[in-house]
PDB file of N, CA and C in Angstrom:
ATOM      1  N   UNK A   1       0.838  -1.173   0.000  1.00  0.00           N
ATOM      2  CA  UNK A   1       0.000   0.000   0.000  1.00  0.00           C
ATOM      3  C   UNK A   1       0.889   1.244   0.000  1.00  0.00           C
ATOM      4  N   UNK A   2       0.504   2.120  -0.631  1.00  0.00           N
ATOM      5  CA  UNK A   2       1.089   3.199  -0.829  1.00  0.00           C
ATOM      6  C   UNK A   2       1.002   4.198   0.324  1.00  0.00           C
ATOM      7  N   UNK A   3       2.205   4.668   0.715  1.00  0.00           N
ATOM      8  CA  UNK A   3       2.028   6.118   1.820  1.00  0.00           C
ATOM      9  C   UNK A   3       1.581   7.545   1.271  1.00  0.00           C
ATOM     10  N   UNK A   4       1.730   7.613   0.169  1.00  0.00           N
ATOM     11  CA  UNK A   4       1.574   8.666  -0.550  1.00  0.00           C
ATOM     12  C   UNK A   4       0.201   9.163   0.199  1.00  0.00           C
ATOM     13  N   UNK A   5       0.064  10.796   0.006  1.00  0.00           N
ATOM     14  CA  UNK A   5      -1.068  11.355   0.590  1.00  0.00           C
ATOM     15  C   UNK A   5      -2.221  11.445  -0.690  1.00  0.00           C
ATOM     16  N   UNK A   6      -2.736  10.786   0.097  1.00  0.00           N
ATOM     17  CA  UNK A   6      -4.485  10.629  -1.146  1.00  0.00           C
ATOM     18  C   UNK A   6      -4.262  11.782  -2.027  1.00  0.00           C
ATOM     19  N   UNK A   7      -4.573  13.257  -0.826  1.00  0.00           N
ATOM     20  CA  UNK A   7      -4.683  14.453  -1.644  1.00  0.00           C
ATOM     21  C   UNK A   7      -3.426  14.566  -3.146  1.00  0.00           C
ATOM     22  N   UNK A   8      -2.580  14.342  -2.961  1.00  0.00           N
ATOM     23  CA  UNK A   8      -1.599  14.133  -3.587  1.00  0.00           C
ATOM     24  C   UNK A   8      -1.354  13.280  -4.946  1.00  0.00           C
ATOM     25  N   UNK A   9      -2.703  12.586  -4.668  1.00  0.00           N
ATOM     26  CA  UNK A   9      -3.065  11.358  -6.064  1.00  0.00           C
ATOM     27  C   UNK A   9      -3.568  11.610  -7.087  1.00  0.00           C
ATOM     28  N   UNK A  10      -3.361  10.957  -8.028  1.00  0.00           N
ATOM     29  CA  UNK A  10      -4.383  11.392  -9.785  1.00  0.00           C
ATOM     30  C   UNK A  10      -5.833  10.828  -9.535  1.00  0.00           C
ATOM     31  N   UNK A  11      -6.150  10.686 -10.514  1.00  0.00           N
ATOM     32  CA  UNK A  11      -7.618  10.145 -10.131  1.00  0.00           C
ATOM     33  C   UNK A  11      -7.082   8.680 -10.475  1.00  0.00           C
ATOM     34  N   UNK A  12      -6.187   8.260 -11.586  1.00  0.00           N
ATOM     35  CA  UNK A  12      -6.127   7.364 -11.535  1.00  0.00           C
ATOM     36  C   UNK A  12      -5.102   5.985 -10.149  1.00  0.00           C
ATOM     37  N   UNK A  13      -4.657   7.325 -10.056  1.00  0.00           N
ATOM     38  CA  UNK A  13      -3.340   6.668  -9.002  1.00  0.00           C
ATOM     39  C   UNK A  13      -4.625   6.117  -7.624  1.00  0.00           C
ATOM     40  N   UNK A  14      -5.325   6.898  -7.583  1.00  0.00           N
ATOM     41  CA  UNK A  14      -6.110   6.741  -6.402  1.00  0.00           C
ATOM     42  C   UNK A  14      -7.276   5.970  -6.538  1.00  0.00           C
ATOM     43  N   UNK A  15      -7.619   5.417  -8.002  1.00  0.00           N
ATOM     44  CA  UNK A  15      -8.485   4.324  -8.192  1.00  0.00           C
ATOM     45  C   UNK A  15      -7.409   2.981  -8.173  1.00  0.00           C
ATOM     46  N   UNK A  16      -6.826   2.875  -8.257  1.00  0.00           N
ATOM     47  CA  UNK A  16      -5.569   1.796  -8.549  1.00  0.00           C
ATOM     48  C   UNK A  16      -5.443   1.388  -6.840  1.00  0.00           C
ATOM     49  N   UNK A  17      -5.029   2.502  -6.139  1.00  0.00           N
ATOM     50  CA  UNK A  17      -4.777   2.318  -4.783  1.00  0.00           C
ATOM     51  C   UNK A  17      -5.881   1.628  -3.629  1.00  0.00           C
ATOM     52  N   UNK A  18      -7.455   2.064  -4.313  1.00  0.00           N
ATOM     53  CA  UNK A  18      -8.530   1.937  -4.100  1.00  0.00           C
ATOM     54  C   UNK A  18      -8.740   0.421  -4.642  1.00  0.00           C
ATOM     55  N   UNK A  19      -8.485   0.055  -5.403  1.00  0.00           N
ATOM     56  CA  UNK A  19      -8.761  -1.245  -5.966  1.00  0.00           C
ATOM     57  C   UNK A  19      -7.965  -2.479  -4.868  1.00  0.00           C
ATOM     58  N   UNK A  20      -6.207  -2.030  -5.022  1.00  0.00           N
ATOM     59  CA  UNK A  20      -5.866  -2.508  -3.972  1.00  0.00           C
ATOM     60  C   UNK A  20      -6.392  -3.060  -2.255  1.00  0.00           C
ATOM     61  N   UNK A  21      -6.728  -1.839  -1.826  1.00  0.00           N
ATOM     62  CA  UNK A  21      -7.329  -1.659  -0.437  1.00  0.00           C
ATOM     63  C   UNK A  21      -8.889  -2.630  -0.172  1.00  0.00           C
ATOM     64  N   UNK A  22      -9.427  -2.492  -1.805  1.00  0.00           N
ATOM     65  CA  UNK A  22     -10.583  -3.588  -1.579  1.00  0.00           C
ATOM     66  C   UNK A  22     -10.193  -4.696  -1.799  1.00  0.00           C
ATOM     67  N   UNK A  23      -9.293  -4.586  -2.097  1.00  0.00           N
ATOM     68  CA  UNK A  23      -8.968  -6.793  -2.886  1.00  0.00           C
ATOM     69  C   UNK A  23      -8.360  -7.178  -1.395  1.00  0.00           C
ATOM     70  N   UNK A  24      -7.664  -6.062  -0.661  1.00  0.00           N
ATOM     71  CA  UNK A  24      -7.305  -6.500   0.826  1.00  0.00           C
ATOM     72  C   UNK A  24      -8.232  -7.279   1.706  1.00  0.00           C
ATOM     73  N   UNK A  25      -9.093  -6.383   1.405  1.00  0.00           N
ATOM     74  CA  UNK A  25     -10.007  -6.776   2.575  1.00  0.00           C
ATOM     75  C   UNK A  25     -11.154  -7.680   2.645  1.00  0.00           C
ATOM     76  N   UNK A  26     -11.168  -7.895   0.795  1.00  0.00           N
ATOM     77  CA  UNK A  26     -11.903  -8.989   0.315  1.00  0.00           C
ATOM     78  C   UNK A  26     -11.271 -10.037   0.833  1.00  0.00           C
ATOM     79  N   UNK A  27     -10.349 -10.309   1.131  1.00  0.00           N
ATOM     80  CA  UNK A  27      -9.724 -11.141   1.033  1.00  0.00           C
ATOM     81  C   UNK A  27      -9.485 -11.582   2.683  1.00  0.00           C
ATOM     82  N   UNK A  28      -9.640 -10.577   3.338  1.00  0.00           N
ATOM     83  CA  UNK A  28      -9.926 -10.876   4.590  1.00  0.00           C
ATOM     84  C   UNK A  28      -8.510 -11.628   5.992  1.00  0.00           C
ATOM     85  N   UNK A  29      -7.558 -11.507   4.657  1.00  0.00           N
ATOM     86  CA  UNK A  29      -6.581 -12.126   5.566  1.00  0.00           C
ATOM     87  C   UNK A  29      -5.394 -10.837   6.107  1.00  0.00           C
ATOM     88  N   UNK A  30      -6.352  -9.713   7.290  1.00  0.00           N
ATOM     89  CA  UNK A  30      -5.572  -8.854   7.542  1.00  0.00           C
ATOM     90  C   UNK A  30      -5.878  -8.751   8.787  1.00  0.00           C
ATOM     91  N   UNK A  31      -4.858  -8.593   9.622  1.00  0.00           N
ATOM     92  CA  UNK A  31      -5.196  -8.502  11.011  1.00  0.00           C
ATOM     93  C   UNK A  31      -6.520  -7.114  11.339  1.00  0.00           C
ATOM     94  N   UNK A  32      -6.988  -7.390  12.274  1.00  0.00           N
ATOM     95  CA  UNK A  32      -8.511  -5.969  12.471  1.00  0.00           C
ATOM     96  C   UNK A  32      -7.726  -5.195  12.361  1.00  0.00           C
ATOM     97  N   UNK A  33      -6.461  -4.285  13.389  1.00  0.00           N
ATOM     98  CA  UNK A  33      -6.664  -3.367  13.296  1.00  0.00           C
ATOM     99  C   UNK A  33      -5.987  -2.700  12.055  1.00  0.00           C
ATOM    100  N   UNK A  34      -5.240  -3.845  11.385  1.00  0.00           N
ATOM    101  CA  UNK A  34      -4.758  -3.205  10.043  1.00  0.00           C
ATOM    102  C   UNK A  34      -6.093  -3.252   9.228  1.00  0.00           C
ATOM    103  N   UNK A  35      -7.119  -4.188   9.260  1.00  0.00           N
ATOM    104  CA  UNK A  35      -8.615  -3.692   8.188  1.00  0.00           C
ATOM    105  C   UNK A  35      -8.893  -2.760   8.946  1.00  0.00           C
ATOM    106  N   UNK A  36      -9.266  -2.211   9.897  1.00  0.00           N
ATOM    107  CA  UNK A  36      -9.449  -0.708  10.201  1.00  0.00           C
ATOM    108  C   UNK A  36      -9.289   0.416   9.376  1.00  0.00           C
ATOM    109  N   UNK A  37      -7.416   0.582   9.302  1.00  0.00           N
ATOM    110  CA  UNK A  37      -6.939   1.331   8.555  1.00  0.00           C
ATOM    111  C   UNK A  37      -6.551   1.235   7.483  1.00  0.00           C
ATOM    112  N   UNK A  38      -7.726   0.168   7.008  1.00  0.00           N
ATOM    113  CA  UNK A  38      -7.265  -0.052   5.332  1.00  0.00           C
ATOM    114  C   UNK A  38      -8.361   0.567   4.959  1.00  0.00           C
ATOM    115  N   UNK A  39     -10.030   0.638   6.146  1.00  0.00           N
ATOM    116  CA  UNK A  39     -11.087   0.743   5.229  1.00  0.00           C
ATOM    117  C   UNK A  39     -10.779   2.188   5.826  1.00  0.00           C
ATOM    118  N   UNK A  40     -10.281   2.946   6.211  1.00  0.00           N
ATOM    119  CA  UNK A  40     -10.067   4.093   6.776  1.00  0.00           C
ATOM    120  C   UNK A  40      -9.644   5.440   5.113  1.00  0.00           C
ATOM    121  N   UNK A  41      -8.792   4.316   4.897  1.00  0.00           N
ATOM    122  CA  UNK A  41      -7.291   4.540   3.819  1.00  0.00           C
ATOM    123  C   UNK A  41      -8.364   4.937   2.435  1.00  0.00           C
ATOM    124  N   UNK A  42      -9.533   3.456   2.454  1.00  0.00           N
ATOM    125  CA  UNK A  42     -10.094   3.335   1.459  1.00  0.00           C
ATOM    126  C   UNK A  42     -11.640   4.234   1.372  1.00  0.00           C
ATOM    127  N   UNK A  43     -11.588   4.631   2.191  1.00  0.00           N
ATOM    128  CA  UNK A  43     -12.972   5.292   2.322  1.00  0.00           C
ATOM    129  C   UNK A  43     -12.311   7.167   2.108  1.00  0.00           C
ATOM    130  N   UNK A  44     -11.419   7.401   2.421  1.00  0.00           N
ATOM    131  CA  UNK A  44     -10.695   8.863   2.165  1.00  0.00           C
ATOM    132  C   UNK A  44      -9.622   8.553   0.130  1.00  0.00           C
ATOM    133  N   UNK A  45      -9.667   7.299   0.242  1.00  0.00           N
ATOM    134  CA  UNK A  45      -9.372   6.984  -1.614  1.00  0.00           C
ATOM    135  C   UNK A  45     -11.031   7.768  -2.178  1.00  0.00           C
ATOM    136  N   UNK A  46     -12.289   7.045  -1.772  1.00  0.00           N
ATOM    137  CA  UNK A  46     -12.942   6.784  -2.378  1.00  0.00           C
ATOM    138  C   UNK A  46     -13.381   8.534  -2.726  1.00  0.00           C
ATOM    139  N   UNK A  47     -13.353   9.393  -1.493  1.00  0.00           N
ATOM    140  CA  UNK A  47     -14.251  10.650  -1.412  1.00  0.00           C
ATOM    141  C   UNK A  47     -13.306  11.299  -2.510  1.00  0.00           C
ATOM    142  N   UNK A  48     -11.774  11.008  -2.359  1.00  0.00           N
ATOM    143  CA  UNK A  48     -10.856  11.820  -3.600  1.00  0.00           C
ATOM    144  C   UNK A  48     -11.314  11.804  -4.498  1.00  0.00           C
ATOM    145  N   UNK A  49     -11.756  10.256  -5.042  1.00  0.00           N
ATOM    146  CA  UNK A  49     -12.374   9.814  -6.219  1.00  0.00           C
ATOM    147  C   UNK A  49     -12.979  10.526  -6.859  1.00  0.00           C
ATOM    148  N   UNK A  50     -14.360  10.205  -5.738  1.00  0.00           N
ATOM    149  CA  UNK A  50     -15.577  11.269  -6.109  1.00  0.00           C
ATOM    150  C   UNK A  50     -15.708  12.588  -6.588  1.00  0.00           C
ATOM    151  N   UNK A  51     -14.559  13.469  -5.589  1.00  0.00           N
ATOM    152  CA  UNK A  51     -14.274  14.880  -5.888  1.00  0.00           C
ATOM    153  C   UNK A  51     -13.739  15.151  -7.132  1.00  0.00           C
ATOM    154  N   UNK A  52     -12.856  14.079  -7.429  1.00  0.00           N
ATOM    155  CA  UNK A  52     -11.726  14.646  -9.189  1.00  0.00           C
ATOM    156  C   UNK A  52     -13.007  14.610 -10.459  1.00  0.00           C
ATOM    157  N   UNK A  53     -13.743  13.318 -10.069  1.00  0.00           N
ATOM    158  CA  UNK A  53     -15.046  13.050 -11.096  1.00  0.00           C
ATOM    159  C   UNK A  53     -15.742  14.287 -10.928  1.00  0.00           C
ATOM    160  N   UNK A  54     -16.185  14.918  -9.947  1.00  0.00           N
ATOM    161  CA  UNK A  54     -17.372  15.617  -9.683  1.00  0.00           C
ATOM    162  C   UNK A  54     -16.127  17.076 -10.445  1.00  0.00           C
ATOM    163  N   UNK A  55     -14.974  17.297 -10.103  1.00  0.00           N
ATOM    164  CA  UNK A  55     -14.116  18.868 -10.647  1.00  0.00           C
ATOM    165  C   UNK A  55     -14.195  18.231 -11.865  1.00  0.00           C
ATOM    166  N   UNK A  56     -14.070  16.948 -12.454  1.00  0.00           N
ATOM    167  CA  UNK A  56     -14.153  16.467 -14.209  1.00  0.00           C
ATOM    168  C   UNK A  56     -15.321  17.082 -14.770  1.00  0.00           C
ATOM    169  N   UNK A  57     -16.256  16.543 -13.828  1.00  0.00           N
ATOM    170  CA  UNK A  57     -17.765  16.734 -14.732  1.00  0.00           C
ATOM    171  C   UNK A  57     -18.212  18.465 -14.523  1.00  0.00           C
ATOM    172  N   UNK A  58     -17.946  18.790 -13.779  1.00  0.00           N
ATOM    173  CA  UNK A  58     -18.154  20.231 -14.175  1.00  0.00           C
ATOM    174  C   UNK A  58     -17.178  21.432 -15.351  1.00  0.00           C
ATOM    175  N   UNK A  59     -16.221  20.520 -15.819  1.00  0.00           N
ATOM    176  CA  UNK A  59     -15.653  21.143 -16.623  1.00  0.00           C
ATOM    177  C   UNK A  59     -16.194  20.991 -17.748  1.00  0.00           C
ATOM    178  N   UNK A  60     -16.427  19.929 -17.910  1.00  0.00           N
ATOM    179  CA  UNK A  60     -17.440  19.238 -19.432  1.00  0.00           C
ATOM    180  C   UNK A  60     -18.414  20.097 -19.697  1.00  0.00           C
ATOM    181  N   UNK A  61     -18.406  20.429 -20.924  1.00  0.00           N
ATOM    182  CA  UNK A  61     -19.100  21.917 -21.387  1.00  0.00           C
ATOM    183  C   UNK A  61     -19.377  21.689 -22.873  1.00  0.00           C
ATOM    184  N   UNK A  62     -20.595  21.976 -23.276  1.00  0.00           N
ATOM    185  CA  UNK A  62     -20.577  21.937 -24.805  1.00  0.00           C
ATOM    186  C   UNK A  62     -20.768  22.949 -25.525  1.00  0.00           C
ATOM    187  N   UNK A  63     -19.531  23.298 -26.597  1.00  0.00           N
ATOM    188  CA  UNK A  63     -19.419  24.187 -26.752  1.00  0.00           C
ATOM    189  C   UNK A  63     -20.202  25.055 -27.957  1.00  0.00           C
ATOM    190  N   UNK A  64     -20.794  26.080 -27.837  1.00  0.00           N
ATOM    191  CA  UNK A  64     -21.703  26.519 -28.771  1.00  0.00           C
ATOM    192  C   UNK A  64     -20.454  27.329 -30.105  1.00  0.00           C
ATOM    193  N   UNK A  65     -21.260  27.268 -31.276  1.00  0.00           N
ATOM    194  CA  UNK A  65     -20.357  27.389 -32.530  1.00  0.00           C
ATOM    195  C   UNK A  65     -21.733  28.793 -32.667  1.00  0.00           C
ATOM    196  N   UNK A  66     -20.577  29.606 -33.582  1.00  0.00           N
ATOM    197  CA  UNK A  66     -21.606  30.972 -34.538  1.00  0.00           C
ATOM    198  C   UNK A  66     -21.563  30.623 -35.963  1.00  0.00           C
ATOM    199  N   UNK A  67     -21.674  31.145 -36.754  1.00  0.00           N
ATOM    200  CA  UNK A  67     -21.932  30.870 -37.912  1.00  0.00           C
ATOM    201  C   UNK A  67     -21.263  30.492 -38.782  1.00  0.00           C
ATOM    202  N   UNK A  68     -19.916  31.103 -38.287  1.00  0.00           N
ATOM    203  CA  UNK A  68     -18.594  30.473 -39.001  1.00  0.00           C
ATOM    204  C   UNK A  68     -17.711  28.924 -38.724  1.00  0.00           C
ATOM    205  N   UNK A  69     -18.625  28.752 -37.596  1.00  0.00           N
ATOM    206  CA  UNK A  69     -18.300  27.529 -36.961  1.00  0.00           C
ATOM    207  C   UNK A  69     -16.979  27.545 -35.535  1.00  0.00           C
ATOM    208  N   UNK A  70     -16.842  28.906 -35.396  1.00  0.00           N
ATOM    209  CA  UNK A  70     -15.867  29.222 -34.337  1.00  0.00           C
ATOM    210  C   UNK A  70     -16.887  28.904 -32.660  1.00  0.00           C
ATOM    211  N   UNK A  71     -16.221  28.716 -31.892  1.00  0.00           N
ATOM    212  CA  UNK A  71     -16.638  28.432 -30.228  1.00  0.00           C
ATOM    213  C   UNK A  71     -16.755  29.990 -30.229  1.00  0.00           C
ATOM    214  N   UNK A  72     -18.078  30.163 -29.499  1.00  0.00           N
ATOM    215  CA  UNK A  72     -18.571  31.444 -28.628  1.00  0.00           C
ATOM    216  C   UNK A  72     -18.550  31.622 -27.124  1.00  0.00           C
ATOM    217  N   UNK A  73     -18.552  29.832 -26.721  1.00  0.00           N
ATOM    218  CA  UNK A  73     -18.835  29.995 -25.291  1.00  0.00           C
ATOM    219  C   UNK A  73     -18.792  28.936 -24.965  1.00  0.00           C
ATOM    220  N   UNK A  74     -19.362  28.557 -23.719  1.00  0.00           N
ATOM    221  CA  UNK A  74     -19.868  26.803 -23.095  1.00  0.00           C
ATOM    222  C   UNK A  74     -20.939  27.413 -22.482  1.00  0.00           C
ATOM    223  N   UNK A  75     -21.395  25.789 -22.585  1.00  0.00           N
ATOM    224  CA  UNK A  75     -22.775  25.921 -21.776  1.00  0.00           C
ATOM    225  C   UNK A  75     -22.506  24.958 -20.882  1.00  0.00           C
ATOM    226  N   UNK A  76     -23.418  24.485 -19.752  1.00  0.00           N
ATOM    227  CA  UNK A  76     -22.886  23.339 -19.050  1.00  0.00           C
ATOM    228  C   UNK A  76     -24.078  21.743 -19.588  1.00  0.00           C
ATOM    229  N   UNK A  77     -23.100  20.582 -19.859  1.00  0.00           N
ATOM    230  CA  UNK A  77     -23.984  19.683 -20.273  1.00  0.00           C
ATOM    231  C   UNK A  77     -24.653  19.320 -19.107  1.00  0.00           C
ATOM    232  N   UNK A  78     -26.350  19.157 -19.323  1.00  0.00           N
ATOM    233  CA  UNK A  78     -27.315  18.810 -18.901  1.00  0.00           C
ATOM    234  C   UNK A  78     -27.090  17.713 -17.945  1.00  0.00           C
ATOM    235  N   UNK A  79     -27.527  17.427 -16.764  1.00  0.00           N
ATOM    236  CA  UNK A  79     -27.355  16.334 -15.714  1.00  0.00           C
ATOM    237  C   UNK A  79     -25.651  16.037 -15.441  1.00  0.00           C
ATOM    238  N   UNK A  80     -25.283  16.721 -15.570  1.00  0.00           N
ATOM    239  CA  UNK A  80     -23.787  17.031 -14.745  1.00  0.00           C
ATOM    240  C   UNK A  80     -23.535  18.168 -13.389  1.00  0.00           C
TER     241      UNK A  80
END
Protein backbone atom coordinates (compact mmCIF):
# COMPACT_ATOMS: atom_id res chain seq x y z
CA UNK A 1 0.00 0.00 0.00
CA UNK A 2 1.09 3.20 -0.83
CA UNK A 3 2.03 6.12 1.82
CA UNK A 4 1.57 8.67 -0.55
CA UNK A 5 -1.07 11.36 0.59
CA UNK A 6 -4.48 10.63 -1.15
CA UNK A 7 -4.68 14.45 -1.64
CA UNK A 8 -1.60 14.13 -3.59
CA UNK A 9 -3.06 11.36 -6.06
CA UNK A 10 -4.38 11.39 -9.79
CA UNK A 11 -7.62 10.15 -10.13
CA UNK A 12 -6.13 7.36 -11.53
CA UNK A 13 -3.34 6.67 -9.00
CA UNK A 14 -6.11 6.74 -6.40
CA UNK A 15 -8.49 4.32 -8.19
CA UNK A 16 -5.57 1.80 -8.55
CA UNK A 17 -4.78 2.32 -4.78
CA UNK A 18 -8.53 1.94 -4.10
CA UNK A 19 -8.76 -1.24 -5.97
CA UNK A 20 -5.87 -2.51 -3.97
CA UNK A 21 -7.33 -1.66 -0.44
CA UNK A 22 -10.58 -3.59 -1.58
CA UNK A 23 -8.97 -6.79 -2.89
CA UNK A 24 -7.31 -6.50 0.83
CA UNK A 25 -10.01 -6.78 2.58
CA UNK A 26 -11.90 -8.99 0.31
CA UNK A 27 -9.72 -11.14 1.03
CA UNK A 28 -9.93 -10.88 4.59
CA UNK A 29 -6.58 -12.13 5.57
CA UNK A 30 -5.57 -8.85 7.54
CA UNK A 31 -5.20 -8.50 11.01
CA UNK A 32 -8.51 -5.97 12.47
CA UNK A 33 -6.66 -3.37 13.30
CA UNK A 34 -4.76 -3.20 10.04
CA UNK A 35 -8.61 -3.69 8.19
CA UNK A 36 -9.45 -0.71 10.20
CA UNK A 37 -6.94 1.33 8.55
CA UNK A 38 -7.26 -0.05 5.33
CA UNK A 39 -11.09 0.74 5.23
CA UNK A 40 -10.07 4.09 6.78
CA UNK A 41 -7.29 4.54 3.82
CA UNK A 42 -10.09 3.34 1.46
CA UNK A 43 -12.97 5.29 2.32
CA UNK A 44 -10.70 8.86 2.17
CA UNK A 45 -9.37 6.98 -1.61
CA UNK A 46 -12.94 6.78 -2.38
CA UNK A 47 -14.25 10.65 -1.41
CA UNK A 48 -10.86 11.82 -3.60
CA UNK A 49 -12.37 9.81 -6.22
CA UNK A 50 -15.58 11.27 -6.11
CA UNK A 51 -14.27 14.88 -5.89
CA UNK A 52 -11.73 14.65 -9.19
CA UNK A 53 -15.05 13.05 -11.10
CA UNK A 54 -17.37 15.62 -9.68
CA UNK A 55 -14.12 18.87 -10.65
CA UNK A 56 -14.15 16.47 -14.21
CA UNK A 57 -17.76 16.73 -14.73
CA UNK A 58 -18.15 20.23 -14.18
CA UNK A 59 -15.65 21.14 -16.62
CA UNK A 60 -17.44 19.24 -19.43
CA UNK A 61 -19.10 21.92 -21.39
CA UNK A 62 -20.58 21.94 -24.81
CA UNK A 63 -19.42 24.19 -26.75
CA UNK A 64 -21.70 26.52 -28.77
CA UNK A 65 -20.36 27.39 -32.53
CA UNK A 66 -21.61 30.97 -34.54
CA UNK A 67 -21.93 30.87 -37.91
CA UNK A 68 -18.59 30.47 -39.00
CA UNK A 69 -18.30 27.53 -36.96
CA UNK A 70 -15.87 29.22 -34.34
CA UNK A 71 -16.64 28.43 -30.23
CA UNK A 72 -18.57 31.44 -28.63
CA UNK A 73 -18.83 30.00 -25.29
CA UNK A 74 -19.87 26.80 -23.09
CA UNK A 75 -22.77 25.92 -21.78
CA UNK A 76 -22.89 23.34 -19.05
CA UNK A 77 -23.98 19.68 -20.27
CA UNK A 78 -27.32 18.81 -18.90
CA UNK A 79 -27.36 16.33 -15.71
CA UNK A 80 -23.79 17.03 -14.75
Amino acid sequence: MSDKPVAEMSFEDAMRALEQVVGQLERGDVPLEESITLYQRGAELKAHCEKKLKDAEEKVAAITLDRDGKPTGTTPVEGL
